[in-house]
Protein backbone atom coordinates (compact mmCIF):
# COMPACT_ATOMS: atom_id res chain seq x y z
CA UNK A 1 -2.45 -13.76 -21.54
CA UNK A 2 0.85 -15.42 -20.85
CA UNK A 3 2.90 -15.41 -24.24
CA UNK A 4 4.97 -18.76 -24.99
CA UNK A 5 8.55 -18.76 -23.03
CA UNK A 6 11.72 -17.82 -25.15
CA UNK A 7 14.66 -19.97 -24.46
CA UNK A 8 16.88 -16.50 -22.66
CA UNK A 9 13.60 -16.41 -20.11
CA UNK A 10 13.37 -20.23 -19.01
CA UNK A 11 14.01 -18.90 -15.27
CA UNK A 12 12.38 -19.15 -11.97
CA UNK A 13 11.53 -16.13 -9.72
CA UNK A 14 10.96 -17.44 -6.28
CA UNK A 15 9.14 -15.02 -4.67
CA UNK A 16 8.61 -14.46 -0.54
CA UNK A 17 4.92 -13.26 0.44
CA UNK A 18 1.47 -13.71 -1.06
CA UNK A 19 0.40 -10.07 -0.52
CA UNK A 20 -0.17 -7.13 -2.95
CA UNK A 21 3.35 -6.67 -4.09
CA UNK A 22 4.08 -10.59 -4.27
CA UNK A 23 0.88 -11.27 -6.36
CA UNK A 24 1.33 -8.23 -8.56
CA UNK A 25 5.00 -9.44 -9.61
CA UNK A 26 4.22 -13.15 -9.97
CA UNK A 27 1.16 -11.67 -12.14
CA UNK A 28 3.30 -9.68 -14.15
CA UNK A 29 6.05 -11.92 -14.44
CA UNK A 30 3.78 -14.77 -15.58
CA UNK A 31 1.95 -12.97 -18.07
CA UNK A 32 6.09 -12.22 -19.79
CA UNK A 33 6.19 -15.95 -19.44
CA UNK A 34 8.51 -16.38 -16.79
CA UNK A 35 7.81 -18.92 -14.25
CA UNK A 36 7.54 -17.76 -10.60
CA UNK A 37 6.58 -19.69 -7.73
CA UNK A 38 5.30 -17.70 -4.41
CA UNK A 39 5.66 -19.26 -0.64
CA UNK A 40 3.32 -17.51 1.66
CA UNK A 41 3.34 -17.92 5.51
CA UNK A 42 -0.46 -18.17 6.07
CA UNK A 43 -2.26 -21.20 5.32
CA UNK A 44 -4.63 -19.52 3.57
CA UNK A 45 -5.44 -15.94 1.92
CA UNK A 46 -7.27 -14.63 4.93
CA UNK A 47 -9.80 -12.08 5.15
CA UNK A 48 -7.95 -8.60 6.47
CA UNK A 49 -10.62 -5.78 7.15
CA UNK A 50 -9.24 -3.01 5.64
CA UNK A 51 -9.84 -0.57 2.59
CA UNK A 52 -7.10 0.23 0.37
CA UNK A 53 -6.88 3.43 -1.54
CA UNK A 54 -5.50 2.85 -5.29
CA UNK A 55 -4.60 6.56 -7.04
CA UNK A 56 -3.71 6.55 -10.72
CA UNK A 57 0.28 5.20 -9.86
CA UNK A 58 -1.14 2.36 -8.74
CA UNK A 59 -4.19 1.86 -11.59
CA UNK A 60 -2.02 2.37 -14.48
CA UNK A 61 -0.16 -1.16 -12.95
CA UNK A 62 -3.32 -2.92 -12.66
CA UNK A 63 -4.81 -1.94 -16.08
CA UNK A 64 -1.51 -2.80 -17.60
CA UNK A 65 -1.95 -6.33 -16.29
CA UNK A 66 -5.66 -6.70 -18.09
CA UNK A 67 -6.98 -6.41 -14.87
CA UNK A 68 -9.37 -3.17 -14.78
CA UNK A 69 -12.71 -4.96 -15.24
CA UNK A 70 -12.06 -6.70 -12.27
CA UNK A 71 -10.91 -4.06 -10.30
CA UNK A 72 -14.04 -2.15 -11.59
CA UNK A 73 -16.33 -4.90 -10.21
CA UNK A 74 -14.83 -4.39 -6.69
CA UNK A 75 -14.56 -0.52 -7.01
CA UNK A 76 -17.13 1.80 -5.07
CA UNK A 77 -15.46 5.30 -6.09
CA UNK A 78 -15.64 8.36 -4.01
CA UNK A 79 -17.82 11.50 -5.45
CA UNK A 80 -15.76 14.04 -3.79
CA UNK A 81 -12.92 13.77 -1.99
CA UNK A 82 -13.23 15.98 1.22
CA UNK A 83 -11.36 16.69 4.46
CA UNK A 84 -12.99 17.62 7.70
CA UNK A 85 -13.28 19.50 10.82
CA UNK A 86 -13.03 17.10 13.45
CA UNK A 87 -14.97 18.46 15.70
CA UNK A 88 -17.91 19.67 13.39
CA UNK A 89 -17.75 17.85 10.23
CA UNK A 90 -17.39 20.80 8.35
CA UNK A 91 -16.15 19.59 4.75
CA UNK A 92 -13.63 21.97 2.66
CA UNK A 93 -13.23 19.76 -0.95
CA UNK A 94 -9.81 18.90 -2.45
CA UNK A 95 -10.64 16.25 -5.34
CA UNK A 96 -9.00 17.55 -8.10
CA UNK A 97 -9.78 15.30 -11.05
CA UNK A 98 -9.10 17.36 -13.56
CA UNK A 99 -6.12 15.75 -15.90
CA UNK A 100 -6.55 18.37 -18.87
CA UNK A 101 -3.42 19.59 -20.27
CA UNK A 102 -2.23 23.25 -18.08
CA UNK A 103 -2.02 26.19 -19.94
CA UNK A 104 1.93 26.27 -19.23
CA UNK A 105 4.05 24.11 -21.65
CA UNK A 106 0.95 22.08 -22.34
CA UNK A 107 2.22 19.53 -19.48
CA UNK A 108 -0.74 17.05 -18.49
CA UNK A 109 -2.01 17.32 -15.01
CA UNK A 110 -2.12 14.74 -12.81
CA UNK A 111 -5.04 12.63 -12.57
CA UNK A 112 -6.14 12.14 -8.47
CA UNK A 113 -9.13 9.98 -9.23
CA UNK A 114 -9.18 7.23 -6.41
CA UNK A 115 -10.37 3.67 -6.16
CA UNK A 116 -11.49 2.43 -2.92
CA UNK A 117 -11.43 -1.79 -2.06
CA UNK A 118 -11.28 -4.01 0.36
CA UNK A 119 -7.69 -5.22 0.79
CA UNK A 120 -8.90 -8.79 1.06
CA UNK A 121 -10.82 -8.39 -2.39
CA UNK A 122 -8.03 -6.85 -4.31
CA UNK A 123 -6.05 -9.99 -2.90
CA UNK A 124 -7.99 -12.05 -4.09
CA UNK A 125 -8.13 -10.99 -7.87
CA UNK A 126 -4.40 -11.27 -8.18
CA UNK A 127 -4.18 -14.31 -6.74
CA UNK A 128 -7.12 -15.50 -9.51
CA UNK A 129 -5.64 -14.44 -11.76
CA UNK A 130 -1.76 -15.81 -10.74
CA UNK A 131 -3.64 -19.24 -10.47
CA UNK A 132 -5.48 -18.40 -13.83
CA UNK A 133 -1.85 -19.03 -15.69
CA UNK A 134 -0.51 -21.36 -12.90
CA UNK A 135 -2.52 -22.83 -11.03
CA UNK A 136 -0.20 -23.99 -8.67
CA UNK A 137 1.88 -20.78 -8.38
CA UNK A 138 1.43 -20.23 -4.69
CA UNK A 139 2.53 -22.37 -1.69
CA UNK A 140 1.22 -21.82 1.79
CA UNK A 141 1.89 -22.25 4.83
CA UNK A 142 5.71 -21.97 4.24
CA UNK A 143 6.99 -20.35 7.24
CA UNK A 144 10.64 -18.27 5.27
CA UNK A 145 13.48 -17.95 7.29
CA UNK A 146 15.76 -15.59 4.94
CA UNK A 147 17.59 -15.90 1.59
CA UNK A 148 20.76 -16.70 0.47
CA UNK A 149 22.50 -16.50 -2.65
CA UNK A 150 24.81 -19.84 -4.39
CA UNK A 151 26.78 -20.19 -7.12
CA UNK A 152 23.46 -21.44 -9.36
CA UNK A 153 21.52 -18.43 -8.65
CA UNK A 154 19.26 -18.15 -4.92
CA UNK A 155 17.88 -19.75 -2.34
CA UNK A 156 14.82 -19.47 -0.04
CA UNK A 157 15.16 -20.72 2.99
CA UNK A 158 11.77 -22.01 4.27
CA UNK A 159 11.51 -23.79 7.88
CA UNK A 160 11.17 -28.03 7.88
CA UNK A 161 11.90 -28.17 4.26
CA UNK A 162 14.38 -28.17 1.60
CA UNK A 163 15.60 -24.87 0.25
CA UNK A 164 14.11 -23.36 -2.92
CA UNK A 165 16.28 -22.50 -5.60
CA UNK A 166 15.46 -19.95 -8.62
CA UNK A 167 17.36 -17.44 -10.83
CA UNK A 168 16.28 -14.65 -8.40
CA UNK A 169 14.62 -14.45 -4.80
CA UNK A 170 12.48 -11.64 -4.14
CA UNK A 171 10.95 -10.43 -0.64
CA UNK A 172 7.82 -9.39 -1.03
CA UNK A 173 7.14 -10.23 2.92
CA UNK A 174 6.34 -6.98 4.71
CA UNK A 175 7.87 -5.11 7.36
CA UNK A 176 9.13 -7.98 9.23
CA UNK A 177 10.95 -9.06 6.43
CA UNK A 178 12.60 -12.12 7.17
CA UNK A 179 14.31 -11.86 3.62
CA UNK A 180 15.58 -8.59 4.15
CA UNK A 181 17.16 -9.09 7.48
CA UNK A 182 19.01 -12.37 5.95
CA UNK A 183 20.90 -10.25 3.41
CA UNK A 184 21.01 -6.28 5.53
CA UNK A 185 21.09 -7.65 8.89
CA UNK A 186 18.78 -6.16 11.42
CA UNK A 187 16.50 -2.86 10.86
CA UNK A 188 15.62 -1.60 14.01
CA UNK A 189 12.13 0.07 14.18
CA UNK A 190 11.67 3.63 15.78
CA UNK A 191 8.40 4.59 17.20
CA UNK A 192 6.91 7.87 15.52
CA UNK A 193 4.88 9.16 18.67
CA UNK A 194 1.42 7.40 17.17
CA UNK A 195 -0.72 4.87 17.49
CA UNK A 196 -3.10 3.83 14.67
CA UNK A 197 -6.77 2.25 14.31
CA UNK A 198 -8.47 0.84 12.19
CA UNK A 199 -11.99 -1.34 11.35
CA UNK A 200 -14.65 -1.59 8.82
CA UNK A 201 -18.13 -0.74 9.80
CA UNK A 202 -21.24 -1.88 7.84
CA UNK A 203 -23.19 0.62 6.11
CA UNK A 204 -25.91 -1.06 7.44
CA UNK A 205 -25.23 -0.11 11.25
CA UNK A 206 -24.62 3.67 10.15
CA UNK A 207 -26.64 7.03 9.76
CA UNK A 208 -27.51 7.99 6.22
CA UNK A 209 -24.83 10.50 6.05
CA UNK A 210 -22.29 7.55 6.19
CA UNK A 211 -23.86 6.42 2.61
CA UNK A 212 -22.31 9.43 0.96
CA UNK A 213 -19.52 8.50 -1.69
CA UNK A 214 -17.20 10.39 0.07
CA UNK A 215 -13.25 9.76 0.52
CA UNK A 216 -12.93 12.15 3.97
CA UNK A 217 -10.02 13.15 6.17
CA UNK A 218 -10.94 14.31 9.43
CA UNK A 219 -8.31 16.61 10.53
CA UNK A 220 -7.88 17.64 14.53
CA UNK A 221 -4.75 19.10 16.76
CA UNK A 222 -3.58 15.37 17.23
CA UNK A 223 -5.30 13.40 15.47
CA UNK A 224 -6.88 12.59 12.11
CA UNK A 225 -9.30 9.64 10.77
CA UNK A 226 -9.35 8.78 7.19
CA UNK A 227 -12.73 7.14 5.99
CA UNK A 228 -14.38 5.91 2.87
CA UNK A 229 -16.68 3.09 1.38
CA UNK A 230 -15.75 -0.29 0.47
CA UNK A 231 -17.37 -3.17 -0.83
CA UNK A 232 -17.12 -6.98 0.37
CA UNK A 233 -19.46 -8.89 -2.23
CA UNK A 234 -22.96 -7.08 -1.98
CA UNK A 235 -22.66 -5.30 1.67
CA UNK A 236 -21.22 -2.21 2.02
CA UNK A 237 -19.20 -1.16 4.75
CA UNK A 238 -17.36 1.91 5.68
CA UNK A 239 -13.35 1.66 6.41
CA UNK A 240 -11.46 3.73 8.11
CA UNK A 241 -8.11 3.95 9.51
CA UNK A 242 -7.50 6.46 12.65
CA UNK A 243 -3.60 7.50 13.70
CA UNK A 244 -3.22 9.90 17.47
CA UNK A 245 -0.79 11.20 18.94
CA UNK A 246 0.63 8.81 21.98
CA UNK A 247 3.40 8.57 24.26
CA UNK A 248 2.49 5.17 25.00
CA UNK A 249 3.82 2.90 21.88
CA UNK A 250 1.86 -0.43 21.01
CA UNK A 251 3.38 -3.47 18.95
CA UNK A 252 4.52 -2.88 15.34
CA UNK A 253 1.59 -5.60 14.21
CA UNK A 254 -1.49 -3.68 12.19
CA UNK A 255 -3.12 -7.69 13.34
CA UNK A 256 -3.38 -6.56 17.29
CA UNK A 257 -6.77 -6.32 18.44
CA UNK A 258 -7.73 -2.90 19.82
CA UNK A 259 -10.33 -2.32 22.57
CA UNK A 260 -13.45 -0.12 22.19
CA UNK A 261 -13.04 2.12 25.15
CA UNK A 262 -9.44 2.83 24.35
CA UNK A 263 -10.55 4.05 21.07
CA UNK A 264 -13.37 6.20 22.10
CA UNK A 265 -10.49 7.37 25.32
CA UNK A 266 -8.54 8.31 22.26
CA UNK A 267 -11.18 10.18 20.37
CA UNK A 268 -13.41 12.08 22.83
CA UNK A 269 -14.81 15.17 21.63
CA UNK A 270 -14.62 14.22 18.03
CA UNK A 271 -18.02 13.99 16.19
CA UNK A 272 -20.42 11.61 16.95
CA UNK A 273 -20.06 9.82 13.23
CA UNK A 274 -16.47 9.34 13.81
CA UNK A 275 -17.15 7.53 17.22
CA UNK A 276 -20.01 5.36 15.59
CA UNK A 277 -17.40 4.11 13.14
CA UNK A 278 -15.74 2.52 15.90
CA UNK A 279 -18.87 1.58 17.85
CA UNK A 280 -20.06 -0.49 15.24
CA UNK A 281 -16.55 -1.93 13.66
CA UNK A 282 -16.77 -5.45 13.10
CA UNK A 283 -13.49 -5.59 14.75
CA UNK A 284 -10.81 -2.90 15.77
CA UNK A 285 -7.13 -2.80 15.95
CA UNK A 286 -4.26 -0.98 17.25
CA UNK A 287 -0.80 -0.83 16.55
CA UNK A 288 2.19 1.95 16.87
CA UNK A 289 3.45 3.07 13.85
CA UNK A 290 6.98 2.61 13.67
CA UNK A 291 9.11 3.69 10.90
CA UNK A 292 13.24 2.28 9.57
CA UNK A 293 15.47 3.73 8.28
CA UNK A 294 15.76 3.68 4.38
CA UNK A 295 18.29 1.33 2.59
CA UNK A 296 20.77 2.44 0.06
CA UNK A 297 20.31 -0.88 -2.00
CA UNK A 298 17.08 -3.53 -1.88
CA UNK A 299 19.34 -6.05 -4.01
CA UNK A 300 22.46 -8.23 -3.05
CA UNK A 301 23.77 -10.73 -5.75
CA UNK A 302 20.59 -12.34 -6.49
CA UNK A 303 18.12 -11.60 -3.92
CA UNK A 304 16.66 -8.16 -3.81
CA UNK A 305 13.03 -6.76 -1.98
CA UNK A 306 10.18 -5.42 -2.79
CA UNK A 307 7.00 -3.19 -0.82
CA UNK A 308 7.18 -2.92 2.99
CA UNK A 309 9.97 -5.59 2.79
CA UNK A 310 12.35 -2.60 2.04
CA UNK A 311 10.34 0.86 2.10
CA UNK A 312 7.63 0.35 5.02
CA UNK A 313 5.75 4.17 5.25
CA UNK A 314 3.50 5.54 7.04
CA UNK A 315 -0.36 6.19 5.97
CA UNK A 316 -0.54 9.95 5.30
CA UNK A 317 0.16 10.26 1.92
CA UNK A 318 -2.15 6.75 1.43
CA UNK A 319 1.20 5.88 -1.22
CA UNK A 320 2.39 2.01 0.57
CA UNK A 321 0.42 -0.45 -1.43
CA UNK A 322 0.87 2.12 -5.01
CA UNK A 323 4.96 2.51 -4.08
CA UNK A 324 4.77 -1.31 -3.57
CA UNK A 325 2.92 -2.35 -7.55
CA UNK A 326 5.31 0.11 -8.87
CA UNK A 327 7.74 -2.23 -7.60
CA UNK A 328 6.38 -5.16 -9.04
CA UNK A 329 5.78 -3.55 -12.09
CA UNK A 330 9.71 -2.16 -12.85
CA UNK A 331 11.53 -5.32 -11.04
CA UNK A 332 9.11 -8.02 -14.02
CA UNK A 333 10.43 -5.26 -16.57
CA UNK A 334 13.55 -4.99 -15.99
CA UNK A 335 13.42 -8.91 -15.40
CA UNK A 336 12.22 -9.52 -19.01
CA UNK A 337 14.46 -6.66 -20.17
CA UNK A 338 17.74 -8.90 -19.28
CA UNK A 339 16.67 -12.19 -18.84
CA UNK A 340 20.59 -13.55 -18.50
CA UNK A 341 22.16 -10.94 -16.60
CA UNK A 342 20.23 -11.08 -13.58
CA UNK A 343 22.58 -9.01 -11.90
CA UNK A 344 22.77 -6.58 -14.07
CA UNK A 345 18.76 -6.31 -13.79
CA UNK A 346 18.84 -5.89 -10.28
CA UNK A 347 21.31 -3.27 -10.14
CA UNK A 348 18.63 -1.54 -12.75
CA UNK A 349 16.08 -2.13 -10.58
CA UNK A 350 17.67 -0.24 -7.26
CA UNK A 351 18.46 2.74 -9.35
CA UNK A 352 14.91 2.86 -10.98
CA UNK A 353 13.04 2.20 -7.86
CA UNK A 354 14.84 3.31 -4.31
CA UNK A 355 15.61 7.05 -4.88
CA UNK A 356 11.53 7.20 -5.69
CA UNK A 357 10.73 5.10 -2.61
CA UNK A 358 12.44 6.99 -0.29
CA UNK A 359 11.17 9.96 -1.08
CA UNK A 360 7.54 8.78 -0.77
CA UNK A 361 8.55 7.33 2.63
CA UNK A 362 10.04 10.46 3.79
CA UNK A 363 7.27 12.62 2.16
CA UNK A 364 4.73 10.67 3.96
CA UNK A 365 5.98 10.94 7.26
CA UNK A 366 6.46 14.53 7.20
CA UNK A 367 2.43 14.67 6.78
CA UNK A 368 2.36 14.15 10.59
CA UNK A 369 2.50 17.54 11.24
CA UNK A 370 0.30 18.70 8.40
CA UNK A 371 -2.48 16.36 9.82
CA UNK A 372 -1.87 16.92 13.32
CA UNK A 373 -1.99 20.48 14.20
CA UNK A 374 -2.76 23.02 17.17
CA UNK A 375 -3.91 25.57 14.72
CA UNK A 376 -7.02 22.89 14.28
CA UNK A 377 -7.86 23.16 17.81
CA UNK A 378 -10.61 25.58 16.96
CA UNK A 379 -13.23 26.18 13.95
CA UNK A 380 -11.89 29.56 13.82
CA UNK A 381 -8.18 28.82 13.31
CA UNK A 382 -9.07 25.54 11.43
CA UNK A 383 -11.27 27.01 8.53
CA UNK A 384 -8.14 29.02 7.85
CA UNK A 385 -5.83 26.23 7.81
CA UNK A 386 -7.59 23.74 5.89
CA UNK A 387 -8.08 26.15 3.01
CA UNK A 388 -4.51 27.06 2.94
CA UNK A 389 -2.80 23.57 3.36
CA UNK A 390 -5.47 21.80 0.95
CA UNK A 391 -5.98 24.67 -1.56
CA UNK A 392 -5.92 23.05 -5.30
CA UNK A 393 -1.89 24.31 -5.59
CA UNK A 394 -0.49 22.79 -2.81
CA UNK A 395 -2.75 19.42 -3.25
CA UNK A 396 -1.25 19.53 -6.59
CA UNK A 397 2.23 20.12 -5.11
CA UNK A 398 1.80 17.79 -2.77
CA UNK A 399 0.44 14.71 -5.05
CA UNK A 400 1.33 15.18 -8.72
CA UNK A 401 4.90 13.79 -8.51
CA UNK A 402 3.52 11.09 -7.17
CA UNK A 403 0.56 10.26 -9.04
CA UNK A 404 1.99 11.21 -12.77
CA UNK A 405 4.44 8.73 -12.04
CA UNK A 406 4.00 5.47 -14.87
CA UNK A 407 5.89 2.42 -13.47
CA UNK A 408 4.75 0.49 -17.05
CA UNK A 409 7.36 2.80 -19.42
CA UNK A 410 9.34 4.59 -16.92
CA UNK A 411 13.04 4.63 -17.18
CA UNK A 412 14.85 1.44 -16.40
């Protein structure tokens, strides 16, 4: 519930972008009772079929902001958490739930429990709840050129209309940033060597081995496929997301439409459930994954960035849309925490946030290789490598910086 306003916090945070890291700030900064207003470039919030995987980074956000029932109601959690043989299925278990304190120095262990959405349904109960304590909070179909910063504070700069002014502009609009490149200048994009799908295929349509709460990673020599199910109202579907190996690049837009021969071209040989995820998608898309390089500050007077707007990652590590409410969650605090010094908060917020970021991004490319291997070629070499590379240590290693992480009382 949004407390009343002091005097210090009678501001305006004018934020760029209606997606997950948008909505989570204006959520979060509403509920401190500072006014936001948020200019998206879509007429509408439109249905995107895709699943989103939320570990405990990213929950801790959303509970913080009152919001687990919801999430709960939209939540179809995995049973085991698995990755596979692409060839056979074979299944080697790495859900490691288990948050009980270790027997050395009694430090907690991480918790890896997962929920599993629909992107468009998580959307949609931020934005319910942004309009729940404004109900006018969001403006679409406001097309942002870029940001500048005046003497009174900062602009947004939005195409056939007048410029918005708050305390504080904040891009929260993706990889194409049009925020970011007013204030960095360009980021060129470099192509990674892959080419990712993805769809969402109804349960209906599937063999009963598809109804299995599983979260699976398929695993082959260059190639992987990440599924698991989601939930759109009552129907179920299963989503999945698919990255191979490709000299040919595609455009840096996860909106392209793919076509269902190229996909099955991509993926012959792999098991027959994988291929009737893609037979019976809804829709399919393809894009190359394309990564920038990382930047040494997200703020400049009194715009700064948030989410793919500044730290755009690949999928591996399944860390984009947690990194990004982490963001939201430290940039309202440290917002609230000096509601007159706005520079001074932003500066707070770059050295709580991009040092993190980056190493996410960087950690999450690397898990190309660890994915995409020749040792996977064959069940014999593959049993082998699975155990070792998702034994309970190195998932551990791998995942508990990450997920023990708590944006709500870390340091700012």
């Amino acid at each position: 519930m949004m407390r009343d306003a002091r005097p210090d916090e009678c501001m305006r945070v004018v934020i760029a972008g209606a997606g997950m890291g948008g909505l989570t700030l204006a959520l979060a900064l509403l509920q401190k009772g500072i006014d936001v207003d948020v200019y998206e470039r879509s007429p509408e919030l439109r249905e995107v079929g895709a699943g989103l995987w939320i570990s405990a980074n990213g929950s801790r956000v959303l509970a913080a902001l009152g919001l687990q029932g919801a999430i709960d109601a939209i939540n179809l959690p995995p049973e085991d958490r698995v990755v596979r043989f692409w060839r056979t299925g074979d299944e080697h278990s790495v859900y490691v739930r288990d948050n009980r304190e270790s027997a050395v120095g009694r430090v907690p262990k991480a918790d890896h429990t997962l929920v599993q959405v629909l992107r468009a349904e998580l959307q949609r109960v931020l934005y319910e709840a942004v309009c729940a304590l404004k109900p006018d909070a969001v403006h679409f179909d406001a097309h942002v050129l870029g940001a500048a910063n005046v003497a009174s504070g900062a602009q947004l700069l939005i195409e056939g209309q007048d410029a918005v002014e708050g305390a504080v502009v904040v891009g929260a609009d993706g990889a194409h940033s049009r925020v970011r490149q007013s204030q960095f200048g360009p980021a060129p994009a470099r192509y990674t060597g892959a080419v990712a799908w993805r769809g969402l295929a109804p349960m209906r349509l599937l063999k009963p081995q598809h109804r299995r709460a599983l979260a699976s990673t398929w695993v082959g020599p260059r190639a992987h496929v990440t599924t698991y199910p989601v939930r759109r109202g009552t129907e179920e579907f299963v989503s999945f997301s698919a990255q191979v190996d490709s000299e040919t690049w595609h455009t840096d837009s996860w909106f392209e439409p793919g076509q269902l021969e190229d996909a099955l071209r991509d993926f012959e040989g792999w098991h027959q459930d994988i291929l009737d995820l893609f037979i019976n998608s809804e829709s399919l898309f393809r894009w190359g994954l394309f990564v920038r390089d990382p930047l040494e500050a997200w703020s400049r007077g009194r715009v700064t960035l948030l989410g793919d707007a500044c730290h755009s990652m690949t999928p591996y590590l399944g860390m984009g849309v947690n990194i990004t409410m982490e963001d939201a969650c430290v940039l309202a605090r440290c917002l609230e925490a000096a509601p007159a010094e706005f520079d001074h908060a932003l500066r707070r917020y770059d050295a709580a946030r991009i040092e993190r970021a980056n190493r996410t991004k960087d950690e999450s490319l690397k898990m190309h290789r660890i994915f995409h291997s020749p040792e996977l070629a064959r069940a014999d070499t593959a049993r082998s490598y699975i155990q070792k590379q998702w034994s309970p240590q190195v998932v551990r290693d791998r995942y508990d910086w990450l997920l023990k992480y708590d944006a709500t009382t870390a340091d700012i």
